[in-house]
Protein backbone atom coordinates (compact mmCIF):
# COMPACT_ATOMS: atom_id res chain seq x y z
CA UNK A 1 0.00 0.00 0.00
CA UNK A 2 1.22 3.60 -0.94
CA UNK A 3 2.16 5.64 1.82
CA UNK A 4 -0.94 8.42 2.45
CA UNK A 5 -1.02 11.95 2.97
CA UNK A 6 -1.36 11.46 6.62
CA UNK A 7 0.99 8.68 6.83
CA UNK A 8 4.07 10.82 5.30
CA UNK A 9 2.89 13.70 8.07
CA UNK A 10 3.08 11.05 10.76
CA UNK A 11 7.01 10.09 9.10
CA UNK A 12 7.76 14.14 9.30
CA UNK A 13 7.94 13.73 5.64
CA UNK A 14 5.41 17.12 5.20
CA UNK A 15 4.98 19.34 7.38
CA UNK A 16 2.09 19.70 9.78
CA UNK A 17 1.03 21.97 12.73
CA UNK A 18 0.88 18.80 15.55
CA UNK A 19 -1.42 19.40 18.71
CA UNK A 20 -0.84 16.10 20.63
CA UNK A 21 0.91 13.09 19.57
CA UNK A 22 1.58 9.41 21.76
CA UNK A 23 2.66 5.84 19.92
CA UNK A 24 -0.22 5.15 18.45
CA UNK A 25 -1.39 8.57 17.00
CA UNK A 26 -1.25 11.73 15.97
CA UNK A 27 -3.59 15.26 15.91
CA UNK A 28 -2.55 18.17 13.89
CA UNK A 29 -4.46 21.49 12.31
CA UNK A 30 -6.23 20.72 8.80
CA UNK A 31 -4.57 22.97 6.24
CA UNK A 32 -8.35 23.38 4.61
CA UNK A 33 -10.21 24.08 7.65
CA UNK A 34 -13.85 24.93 7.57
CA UNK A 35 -14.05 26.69 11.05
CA UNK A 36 -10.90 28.06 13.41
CA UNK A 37 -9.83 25.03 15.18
CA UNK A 38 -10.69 22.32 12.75
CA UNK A 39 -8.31 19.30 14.15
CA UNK A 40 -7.66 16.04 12.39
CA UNK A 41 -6.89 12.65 14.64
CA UNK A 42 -5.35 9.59 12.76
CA UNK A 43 -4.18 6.77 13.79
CA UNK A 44 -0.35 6.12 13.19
CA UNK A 45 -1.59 2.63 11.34
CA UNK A 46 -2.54 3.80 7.79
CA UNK A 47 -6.08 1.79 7.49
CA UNK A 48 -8.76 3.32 5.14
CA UNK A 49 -11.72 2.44 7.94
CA UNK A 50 -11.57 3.17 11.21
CA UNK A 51 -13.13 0.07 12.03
CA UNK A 52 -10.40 -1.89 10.39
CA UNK A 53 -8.02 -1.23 13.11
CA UNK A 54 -7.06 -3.97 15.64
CA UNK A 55 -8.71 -3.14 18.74
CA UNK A 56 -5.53 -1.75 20.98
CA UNK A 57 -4.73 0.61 17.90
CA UNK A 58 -8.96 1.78 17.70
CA UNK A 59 -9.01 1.98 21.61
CA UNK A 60 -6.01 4.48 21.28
CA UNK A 61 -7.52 6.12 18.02
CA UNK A 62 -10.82 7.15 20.31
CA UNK A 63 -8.88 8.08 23.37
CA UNK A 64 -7.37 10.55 21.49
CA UNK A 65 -10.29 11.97 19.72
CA UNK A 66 -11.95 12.19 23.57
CA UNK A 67 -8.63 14.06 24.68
CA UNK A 68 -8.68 16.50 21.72
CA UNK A 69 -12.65 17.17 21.90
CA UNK A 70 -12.06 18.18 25.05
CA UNK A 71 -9.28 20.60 24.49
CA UNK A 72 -10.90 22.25 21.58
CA UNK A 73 -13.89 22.74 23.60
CA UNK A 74 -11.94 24.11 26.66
CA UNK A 75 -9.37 26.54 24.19
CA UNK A 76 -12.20 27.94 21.79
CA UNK A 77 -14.28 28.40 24.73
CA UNK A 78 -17.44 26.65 22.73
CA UNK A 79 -20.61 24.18 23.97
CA UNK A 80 -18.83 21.06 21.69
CA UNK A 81 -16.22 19.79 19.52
CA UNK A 82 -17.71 17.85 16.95
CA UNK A 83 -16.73 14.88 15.27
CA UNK A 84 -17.51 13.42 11.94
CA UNK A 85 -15.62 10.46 10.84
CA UNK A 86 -15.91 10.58 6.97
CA UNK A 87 -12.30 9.60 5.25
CA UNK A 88 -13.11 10.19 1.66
CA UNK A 89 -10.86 12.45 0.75
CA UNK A 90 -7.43 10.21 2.09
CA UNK A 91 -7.27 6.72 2.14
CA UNK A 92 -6.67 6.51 5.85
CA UNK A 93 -8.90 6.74 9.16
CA UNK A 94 -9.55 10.14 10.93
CA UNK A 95 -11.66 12.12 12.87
CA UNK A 96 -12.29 15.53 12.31
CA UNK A 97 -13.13 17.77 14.90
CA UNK A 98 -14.50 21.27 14.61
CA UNK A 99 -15.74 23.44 17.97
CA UNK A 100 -19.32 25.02 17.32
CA UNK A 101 -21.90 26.15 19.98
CA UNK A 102 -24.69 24.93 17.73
CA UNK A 103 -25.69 23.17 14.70
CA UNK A 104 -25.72 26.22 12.66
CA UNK A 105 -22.42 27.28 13.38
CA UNK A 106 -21.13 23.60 12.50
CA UNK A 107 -23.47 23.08 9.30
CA UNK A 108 -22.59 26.73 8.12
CA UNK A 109 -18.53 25.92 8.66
CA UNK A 110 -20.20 23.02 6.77
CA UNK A 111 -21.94 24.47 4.23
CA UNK A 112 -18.98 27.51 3.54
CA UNK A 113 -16.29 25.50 2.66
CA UNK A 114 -16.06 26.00 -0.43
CA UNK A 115 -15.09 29.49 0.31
CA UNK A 116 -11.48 27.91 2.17
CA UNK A 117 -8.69 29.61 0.73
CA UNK A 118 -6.35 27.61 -2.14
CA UNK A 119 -3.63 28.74 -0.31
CA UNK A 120 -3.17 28.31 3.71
CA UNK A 121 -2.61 30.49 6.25
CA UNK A 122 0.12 28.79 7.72
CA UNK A 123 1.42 31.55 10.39
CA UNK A 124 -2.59 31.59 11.57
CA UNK A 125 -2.47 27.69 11.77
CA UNK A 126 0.76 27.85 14.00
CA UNK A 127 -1.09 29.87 16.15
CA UNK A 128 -3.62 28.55 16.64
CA UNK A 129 -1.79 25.02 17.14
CA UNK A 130 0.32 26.72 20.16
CA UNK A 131 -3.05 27.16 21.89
CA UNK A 132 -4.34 24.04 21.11
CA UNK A 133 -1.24 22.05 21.85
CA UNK A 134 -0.89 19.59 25.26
């Protein structure tokens, strides 16, 4: 299997703006974010599906997402951090969380991304990953 996009961040082969990182995986900043704060969680083990991992690996996967979702929520100061596990768009499992204080703040991040920049803000993104980081 090809290495993925996420799997050549998690070698320090690209670049990325990390939050929180252990053994088994790794949360950084989306470069195409559809709100402030838009975090990514993968699991070190390229799998396409989530539920493909072996259960120590999946165990460590959602422990993470619960540790992040709670640190978005407490640094942007918002009633949740969503998550939405899609994974069309890279062949291997993650979780993306967003903070919103209501649906209509999430489905109009949602809903307006198609107006993300092509390019990224990368001094914003360091930033904002300072804050965010453990």
């Amino acid at each position: 299997m090809q290495d993925s996009l996420f799997t050549k961040i998690i070698k320090g082969e690209l670049p990325s703006h990390k939050v929180y990182e252990d053994e088994k995986t790794l949360a950084f900043l989306t470069i195409s974010p559809f709100i402030e704060g838009h975090t990514l969680v993968v699991p070190k083990l390229q799998v396409d599906n989530f539920e493909d991992l072996p259960e120590e690996d999946y165990q460590a996967f959602f422990s993470t997402v619960r540790k992040v979702s709670k640190r978005v929520k407490e640094v942007f100061e918002v009633n949740k951090a969503t998550v939405t596990i899609m994974g069309f768009e890279v062949p291997h499992a993650h979780a993306h969380i967003m903070p919103a204080n209501s649906e209509n703040e999430y489905f109009s991040a949602i809903d307006n991304r198609h107006l993300i920049p092509a390019e990224s803000d990368h001094e914003k993104l360091a930033k904002i990953a300072e804050r965010l980081k453990f």
